[in-house]
Each structure stands twice: as structure tokens, then as C-alpha cells.
PDB file of N, CA and C in Angstrom:
ATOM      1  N   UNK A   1      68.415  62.055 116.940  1.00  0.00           N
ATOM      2  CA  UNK A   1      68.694  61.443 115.666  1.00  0.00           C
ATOM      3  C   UNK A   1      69.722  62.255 114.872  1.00  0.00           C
ATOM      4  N   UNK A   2      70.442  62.301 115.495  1.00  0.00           N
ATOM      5  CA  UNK A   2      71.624  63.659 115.054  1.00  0.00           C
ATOM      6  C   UNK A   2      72.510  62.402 113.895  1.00  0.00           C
ATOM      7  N   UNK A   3      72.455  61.076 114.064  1.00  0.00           N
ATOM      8  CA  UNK A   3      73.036  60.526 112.787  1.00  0.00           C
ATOM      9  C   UNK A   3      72.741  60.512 111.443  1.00  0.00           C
ATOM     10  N   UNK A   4      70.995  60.232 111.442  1.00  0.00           N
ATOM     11  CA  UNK A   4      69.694  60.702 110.565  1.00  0.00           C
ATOM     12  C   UNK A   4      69.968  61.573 110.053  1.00  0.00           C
ATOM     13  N   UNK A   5      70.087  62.690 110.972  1.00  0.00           N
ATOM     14  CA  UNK A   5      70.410  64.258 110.083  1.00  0.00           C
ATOM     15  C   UNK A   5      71.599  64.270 109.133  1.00  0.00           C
ATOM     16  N   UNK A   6      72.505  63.854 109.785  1.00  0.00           N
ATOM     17  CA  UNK A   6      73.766  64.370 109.102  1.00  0.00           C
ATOM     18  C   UNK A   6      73.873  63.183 107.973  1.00  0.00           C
ATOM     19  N   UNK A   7      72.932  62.142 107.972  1.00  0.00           N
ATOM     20  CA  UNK A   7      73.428  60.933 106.487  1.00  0.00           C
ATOM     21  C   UNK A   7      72.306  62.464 105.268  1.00  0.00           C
ATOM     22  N   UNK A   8      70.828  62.791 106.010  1.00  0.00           N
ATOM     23  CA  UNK A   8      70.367  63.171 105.203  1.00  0.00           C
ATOM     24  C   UNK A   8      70.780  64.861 104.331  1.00  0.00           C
ATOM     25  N   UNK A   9      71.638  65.554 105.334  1.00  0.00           N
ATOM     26  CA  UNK A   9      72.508  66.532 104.777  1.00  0.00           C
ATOM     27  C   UNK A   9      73.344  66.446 103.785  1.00  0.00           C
ATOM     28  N   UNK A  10      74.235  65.548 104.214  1.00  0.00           N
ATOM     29  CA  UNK A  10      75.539  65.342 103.724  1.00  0.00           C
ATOM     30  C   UNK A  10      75.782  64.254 103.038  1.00  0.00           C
ATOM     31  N   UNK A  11      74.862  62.768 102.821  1.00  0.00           N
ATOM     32  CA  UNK A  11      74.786  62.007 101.971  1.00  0.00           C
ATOM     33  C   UNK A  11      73.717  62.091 101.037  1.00  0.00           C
ATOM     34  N   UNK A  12      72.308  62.109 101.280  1.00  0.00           N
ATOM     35  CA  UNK A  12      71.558  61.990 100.691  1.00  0.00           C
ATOM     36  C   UNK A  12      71.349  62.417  99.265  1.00  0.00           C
ATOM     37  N   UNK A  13      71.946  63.321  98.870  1.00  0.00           N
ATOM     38  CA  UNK A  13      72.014  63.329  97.281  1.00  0.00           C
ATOM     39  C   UNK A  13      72.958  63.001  96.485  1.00  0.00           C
ATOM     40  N   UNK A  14      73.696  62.174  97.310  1.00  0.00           N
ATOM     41  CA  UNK A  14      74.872  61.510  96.561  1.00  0.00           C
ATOM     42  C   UNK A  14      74.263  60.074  95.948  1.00  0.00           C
ATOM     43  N   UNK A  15      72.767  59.681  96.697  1.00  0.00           N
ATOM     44  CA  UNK A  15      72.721  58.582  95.803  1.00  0.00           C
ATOM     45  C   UNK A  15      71.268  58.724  95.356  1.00  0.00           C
ATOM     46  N   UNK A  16      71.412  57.947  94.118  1.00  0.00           N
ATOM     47  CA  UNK A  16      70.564  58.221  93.281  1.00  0.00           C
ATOM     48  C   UNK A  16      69.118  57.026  93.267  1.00  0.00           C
ATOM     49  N   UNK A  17      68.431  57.369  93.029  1.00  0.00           N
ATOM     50  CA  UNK A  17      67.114  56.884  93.039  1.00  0.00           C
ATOM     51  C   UNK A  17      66.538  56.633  94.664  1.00  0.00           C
ATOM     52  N   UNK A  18      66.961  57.893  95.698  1.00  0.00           N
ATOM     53  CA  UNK A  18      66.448  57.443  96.589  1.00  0.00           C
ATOM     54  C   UNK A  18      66.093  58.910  97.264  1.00  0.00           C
ATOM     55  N   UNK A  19      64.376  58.571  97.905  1.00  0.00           N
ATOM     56  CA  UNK A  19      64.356  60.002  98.128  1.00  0.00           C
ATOM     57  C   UNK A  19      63.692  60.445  99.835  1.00  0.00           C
ATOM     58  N   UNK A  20      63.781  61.192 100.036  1.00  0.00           N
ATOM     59  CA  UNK A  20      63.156  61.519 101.494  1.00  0.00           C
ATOM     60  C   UNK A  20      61.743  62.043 101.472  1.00  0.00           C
ATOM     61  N   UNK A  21      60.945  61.219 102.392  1.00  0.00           N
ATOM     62  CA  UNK A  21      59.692  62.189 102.902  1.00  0.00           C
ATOM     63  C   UNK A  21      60.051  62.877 104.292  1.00  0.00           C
ATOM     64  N   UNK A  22      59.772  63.590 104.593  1.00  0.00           N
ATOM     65  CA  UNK A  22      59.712  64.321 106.114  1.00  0.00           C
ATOM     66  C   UNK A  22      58.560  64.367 106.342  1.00  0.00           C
ATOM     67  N   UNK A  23      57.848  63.294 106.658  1.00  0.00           N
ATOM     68  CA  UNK A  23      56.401  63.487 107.074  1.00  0.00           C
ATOM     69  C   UNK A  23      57.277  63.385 109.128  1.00  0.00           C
ATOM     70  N   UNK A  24      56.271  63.466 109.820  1.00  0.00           N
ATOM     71  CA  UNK A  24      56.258  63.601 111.157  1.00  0.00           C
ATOM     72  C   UNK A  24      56.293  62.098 111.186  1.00  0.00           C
ATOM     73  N   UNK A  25      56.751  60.989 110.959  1.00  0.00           N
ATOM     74  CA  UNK A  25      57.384  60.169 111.636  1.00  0.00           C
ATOM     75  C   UNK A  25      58.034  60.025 112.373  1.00  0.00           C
ATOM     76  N   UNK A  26      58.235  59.329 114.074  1.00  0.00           N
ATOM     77  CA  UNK A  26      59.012  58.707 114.832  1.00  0.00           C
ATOM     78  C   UNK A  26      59.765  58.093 115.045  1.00  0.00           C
ATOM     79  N   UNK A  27      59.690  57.065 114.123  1.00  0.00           N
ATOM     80  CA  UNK A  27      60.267  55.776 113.217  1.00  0.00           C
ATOM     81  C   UNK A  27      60.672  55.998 112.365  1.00  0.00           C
ATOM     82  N   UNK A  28      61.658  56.939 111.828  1.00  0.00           N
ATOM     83  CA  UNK A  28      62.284  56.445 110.313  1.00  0.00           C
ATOM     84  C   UNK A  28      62.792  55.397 109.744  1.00  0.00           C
ATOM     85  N   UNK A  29      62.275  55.317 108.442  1.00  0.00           N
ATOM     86  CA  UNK A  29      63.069  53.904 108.165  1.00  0.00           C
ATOM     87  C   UNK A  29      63.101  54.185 106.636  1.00  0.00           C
ATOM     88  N   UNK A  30      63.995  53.081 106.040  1.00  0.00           N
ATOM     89  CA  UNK A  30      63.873  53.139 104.710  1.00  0.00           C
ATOM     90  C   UNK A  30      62.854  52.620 104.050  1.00  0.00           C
ATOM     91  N   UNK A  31      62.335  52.525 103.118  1.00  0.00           N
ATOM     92  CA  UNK A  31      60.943  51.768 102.426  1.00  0.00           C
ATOM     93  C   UNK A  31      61.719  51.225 101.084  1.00  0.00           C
ATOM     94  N   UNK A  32      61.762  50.696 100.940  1.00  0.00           N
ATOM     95  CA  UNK A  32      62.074  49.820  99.212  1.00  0.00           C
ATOM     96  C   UNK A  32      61.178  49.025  98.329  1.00  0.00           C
ATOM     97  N   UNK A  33      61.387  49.406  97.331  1.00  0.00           N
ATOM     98  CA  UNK A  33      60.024  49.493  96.462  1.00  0.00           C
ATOM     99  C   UNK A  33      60.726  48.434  95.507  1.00  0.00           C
ATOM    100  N   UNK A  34      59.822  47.597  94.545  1.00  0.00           N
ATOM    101  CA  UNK A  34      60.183  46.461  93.284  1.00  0.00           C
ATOM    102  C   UNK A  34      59.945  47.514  92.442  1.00  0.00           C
ATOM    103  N   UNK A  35      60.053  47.366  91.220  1.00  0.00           N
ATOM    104  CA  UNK A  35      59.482  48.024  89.823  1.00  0.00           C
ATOM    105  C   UNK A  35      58.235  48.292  89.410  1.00  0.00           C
ATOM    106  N   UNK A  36      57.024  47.871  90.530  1.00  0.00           N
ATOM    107  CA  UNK A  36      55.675  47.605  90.226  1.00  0.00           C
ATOM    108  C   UNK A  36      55.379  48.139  91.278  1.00  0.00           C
ATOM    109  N   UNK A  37      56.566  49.074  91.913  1.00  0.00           N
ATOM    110  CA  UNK A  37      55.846  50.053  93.296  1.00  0.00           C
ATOM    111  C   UNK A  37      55.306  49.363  94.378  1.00  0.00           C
ATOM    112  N   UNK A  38      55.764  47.764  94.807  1.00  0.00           N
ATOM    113  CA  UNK A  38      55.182  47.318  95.684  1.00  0.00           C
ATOM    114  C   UNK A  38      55.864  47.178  96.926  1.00  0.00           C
ATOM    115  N   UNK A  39      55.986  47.416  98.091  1.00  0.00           N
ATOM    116  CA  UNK A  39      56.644  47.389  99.169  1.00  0.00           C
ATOM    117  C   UNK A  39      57.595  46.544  99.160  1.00  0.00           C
ATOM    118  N   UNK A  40      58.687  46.230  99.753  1.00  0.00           N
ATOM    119  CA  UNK A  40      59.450  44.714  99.459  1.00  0.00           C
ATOM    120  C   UNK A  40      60.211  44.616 100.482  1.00  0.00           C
ATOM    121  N   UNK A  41      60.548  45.718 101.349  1.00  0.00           N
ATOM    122  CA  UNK A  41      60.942  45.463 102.593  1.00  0.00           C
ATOM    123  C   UNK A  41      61.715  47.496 103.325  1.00  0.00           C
ATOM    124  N   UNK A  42      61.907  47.052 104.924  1.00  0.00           N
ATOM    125  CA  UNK A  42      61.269  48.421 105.676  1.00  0.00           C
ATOM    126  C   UNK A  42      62.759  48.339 106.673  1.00  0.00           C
ATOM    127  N   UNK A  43      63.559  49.329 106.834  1.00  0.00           N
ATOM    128  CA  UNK A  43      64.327  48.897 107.440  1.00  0.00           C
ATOM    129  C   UNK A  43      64.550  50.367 108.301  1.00  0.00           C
ATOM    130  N   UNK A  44      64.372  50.176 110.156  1.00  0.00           N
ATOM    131  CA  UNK A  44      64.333  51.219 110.895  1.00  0.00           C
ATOM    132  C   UNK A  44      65.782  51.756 110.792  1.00  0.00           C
ATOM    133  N   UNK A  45      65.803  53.334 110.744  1.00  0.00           N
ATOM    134  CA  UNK A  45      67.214  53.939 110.653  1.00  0.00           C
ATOM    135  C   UNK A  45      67.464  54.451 112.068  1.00  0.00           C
ATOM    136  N   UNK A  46      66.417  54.839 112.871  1.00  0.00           N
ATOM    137  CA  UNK A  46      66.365  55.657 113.604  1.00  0.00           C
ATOM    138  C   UNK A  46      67.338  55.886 114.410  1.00  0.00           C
ATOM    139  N   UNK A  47      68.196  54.410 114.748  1.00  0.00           N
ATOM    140  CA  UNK A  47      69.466  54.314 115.754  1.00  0.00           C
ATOM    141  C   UNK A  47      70.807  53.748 115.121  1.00  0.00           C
ATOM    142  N   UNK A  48      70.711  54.643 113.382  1.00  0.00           N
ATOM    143  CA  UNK A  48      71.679  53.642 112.518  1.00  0.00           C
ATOM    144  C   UNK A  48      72.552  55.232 112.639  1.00  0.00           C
ATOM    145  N   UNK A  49      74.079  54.229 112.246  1.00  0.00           N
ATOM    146  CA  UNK A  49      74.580  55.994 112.164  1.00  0.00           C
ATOM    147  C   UNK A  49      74.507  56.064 110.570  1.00  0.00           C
ATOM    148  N   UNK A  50      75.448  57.137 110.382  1.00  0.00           N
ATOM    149  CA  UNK A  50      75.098  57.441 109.049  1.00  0.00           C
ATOM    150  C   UNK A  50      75.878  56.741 108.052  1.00  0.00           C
ATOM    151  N   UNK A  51      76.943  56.205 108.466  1.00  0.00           N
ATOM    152  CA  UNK A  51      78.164  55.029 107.979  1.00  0.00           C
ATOM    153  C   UNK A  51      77.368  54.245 107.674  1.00  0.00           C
ATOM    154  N   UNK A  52      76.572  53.434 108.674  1.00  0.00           N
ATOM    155  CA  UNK A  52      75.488  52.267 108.478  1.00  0.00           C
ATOM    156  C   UNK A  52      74.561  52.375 107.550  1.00  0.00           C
ATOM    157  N   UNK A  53      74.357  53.785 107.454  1.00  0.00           N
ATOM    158  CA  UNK A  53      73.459  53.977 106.190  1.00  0.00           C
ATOM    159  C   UNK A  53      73.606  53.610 105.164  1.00  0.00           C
ATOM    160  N   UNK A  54      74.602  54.506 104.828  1.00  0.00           N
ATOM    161  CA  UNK A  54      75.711  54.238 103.807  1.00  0.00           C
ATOM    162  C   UNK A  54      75.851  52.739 102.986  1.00  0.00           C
ATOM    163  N   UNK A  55      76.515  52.262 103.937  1.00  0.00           N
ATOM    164  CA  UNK A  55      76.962  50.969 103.641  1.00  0.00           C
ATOM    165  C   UNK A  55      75.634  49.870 103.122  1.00  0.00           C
ATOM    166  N   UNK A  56      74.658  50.208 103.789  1.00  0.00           N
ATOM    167  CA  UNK A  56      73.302  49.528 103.749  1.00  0.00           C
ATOM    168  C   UNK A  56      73.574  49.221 101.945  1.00  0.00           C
ATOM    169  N   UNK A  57      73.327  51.023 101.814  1.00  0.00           N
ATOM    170  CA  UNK A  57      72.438  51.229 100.337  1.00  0.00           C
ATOM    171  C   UNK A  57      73.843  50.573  99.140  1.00  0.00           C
ATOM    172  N   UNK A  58      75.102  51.004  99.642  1.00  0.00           N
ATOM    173  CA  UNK A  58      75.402  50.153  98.519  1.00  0.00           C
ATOM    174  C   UNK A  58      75.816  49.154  98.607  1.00  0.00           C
ATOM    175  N   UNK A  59      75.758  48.195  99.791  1.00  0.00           N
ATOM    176  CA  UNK A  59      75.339  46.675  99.577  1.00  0.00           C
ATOM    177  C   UNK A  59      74.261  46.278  98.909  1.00  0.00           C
ATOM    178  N   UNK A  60      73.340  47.327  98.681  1.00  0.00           N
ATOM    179  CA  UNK A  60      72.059  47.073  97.988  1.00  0.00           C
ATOM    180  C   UNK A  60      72.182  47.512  96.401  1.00  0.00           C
ATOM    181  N   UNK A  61      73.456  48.177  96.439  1.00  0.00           N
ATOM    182  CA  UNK A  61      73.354  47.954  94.850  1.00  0.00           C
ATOM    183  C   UNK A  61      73.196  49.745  94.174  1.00  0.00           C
ATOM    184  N   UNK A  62      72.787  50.834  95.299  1.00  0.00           N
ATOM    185  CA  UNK A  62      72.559  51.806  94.822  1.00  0.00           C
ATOM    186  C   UNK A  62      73.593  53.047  94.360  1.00  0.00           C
ATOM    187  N   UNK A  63      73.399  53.591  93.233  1.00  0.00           N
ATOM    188  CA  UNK A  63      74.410  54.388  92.959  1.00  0.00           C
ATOM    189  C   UNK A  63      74.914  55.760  93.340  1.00  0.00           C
ATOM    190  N   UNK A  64      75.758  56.079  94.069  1.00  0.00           N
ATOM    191  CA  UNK A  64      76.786  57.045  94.588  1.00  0.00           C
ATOM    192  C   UNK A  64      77.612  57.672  93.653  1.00  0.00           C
ATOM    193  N   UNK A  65      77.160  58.771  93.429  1.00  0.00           N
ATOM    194  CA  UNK A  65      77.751  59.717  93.055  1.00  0.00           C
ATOM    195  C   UNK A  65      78.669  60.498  93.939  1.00  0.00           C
ATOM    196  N   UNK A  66      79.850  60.824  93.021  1.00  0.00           N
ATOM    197  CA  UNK A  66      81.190  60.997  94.018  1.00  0.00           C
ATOM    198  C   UNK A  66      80.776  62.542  94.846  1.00  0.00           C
ATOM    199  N   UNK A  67      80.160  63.465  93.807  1.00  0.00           N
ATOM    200  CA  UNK A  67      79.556  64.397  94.505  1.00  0.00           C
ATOM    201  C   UNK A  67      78.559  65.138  93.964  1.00  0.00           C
ATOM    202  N   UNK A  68      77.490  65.834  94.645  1.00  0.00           N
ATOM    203  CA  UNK A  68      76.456  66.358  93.996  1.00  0.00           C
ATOM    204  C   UNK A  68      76.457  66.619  92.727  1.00  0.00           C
ATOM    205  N   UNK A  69      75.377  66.701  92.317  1.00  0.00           N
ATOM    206  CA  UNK A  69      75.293  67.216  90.916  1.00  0.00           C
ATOM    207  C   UNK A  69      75.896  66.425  89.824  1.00  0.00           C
ATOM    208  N   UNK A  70      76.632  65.307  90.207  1.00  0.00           N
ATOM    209  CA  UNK A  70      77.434  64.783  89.119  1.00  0.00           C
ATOM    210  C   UNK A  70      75.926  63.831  88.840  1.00  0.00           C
ATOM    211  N   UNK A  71      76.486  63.958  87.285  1.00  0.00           N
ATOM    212  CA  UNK A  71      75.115  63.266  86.192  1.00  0.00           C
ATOM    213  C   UNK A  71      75.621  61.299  86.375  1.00  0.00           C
ATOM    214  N   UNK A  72      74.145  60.889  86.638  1.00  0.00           N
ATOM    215  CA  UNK A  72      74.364  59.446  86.795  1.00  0.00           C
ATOM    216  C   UNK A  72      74.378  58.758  85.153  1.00  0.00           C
ATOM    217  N   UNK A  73      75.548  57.882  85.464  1.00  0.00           N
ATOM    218  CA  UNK A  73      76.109  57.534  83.891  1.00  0.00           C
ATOM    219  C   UNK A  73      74.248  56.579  83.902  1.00  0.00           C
ATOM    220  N   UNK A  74      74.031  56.570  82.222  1.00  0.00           N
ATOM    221  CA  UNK A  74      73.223  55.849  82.118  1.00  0.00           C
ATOM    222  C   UNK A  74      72.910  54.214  82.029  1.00  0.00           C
ATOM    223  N   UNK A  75      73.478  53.531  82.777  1.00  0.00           N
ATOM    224  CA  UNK A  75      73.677  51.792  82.728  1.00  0.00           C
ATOM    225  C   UNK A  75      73.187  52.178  84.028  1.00  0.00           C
ATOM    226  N   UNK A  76      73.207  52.984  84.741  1.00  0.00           N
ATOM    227  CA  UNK A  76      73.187  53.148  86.725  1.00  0.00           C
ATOM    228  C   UNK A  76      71.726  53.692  86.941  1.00  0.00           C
ATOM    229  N   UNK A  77      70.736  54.333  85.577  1.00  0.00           N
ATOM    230  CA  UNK A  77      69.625  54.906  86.241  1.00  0.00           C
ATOM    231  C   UNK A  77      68.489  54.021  86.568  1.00  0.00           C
ATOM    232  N   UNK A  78      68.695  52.955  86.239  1.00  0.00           N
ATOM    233  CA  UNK A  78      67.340  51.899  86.820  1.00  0.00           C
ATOM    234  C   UNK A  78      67.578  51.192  87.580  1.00  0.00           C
ATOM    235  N   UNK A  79      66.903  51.542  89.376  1.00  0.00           N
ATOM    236  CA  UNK A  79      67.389  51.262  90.161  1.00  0.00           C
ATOM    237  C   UNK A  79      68.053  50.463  90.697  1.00  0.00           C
ATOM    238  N   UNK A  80      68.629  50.331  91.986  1.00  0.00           N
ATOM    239  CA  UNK A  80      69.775  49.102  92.053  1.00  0.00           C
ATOM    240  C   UNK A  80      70.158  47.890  91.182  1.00  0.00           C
ATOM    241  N   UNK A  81      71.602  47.758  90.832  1.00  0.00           N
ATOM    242  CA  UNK A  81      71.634  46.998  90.028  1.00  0.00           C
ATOM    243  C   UNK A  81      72.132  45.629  90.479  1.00  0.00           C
ATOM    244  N   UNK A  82      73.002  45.637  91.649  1.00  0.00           N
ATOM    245  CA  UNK A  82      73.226  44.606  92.083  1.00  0.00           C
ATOM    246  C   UNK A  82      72.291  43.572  93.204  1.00  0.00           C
ATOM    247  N   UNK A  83      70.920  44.571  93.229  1.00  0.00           N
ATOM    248  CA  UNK A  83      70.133  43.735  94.361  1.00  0.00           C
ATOM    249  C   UNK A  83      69.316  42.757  93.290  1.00  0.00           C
ATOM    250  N   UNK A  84      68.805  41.402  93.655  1.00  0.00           N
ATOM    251  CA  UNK A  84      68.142  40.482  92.740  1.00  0.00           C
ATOM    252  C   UNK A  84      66.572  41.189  92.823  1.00  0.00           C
ATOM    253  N   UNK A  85      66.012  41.089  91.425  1.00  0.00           N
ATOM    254  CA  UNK A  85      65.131  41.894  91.260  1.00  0.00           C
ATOM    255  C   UNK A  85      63.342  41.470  92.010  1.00  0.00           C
ATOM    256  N   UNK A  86      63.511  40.304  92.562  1.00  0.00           N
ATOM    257  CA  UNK A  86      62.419  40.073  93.395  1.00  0.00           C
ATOM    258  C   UNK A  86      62.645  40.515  94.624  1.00  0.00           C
ATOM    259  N   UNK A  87      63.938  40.816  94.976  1.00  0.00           N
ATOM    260  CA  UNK A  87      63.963  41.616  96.778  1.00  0.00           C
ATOM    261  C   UNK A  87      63.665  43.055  96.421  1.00  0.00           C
ATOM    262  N   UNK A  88      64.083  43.769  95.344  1.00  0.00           N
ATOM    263  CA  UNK A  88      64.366  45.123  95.502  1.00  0.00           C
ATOM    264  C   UNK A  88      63.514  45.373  93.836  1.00  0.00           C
TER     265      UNK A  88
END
């Protein structure tokens, strides 16, 4: 899963409201949550590269920061904005 690794190195804190468990899973996948914390859909990464990742989350609307540490403007902190709010 050497694609896995390198989205979660080298992308993963570029976007915002999304976070990692490292539990001993086999299956990674993403989990996406509604506003009421309820599951809403599960998507396996395990054989995605990290481009695919990428692209996933901001077709989904999530915000990318150009690089670490940069502060998310505030219109961007409640999560995705372009996904319709009964999928995501």
C-alpha cells in the first residue's frame, strides 16, 4: 500500500476536516459522516493511488490547503461544501 502511505504523508494534512485512524485494518477505506455523525457512505482506498485520492475528496467538496499549516479561511470550516448535504 505504498500509495496509501504516501497520500497519508504527503497529502493528508492538506485537507481539512478529514482525519486518520491507524487501527490494524486490512481494508482501508474512507468513512464519511452527515452532520449527525451517521455513516453515509465507505469507500475502499486500499488499491487507489494517491492522485485518486486526491481527486476523490475534492470532487467531494473538501478543502485543500495549499500547504500545511495554512489557516482554513472561515466559509470552508463546515465540512464539505460542495457535496449535497444528505450524501455527505
Amino acid at each position: 500500500m505504498p500509495e496509501l502511505y504516501n497520500f497519508l504523508m504527503e497529502r493528508l494534512a492538506l485537507y481539512h476536516n478529514l482525519e486518520y485512524d491507524s487501527g490494524e485494518d486490512k481494508n482501508p477505506r474512507l468513512i464519511f459522516y452527515n452532520e449527525n455523525d451517521e455513516e453515509v457512505k465507505v469507500v475502499p482506498v486500499k488499491k487507489m493511488k494517491a492522485d485518486e485520492i486526491s481527486s476523490l475528496l475534492d470532487s467531494l467538496g473538501f478543502y485543500k490547503r495549499s500547504q500545511k499549516g495554512e489557516e482554513v479561511p472561515e466559509e470552508f470550516k463546515h465540512f464539505p461544501l460542495n457535496a449535497p448535504r444528505d450524501e455527505l
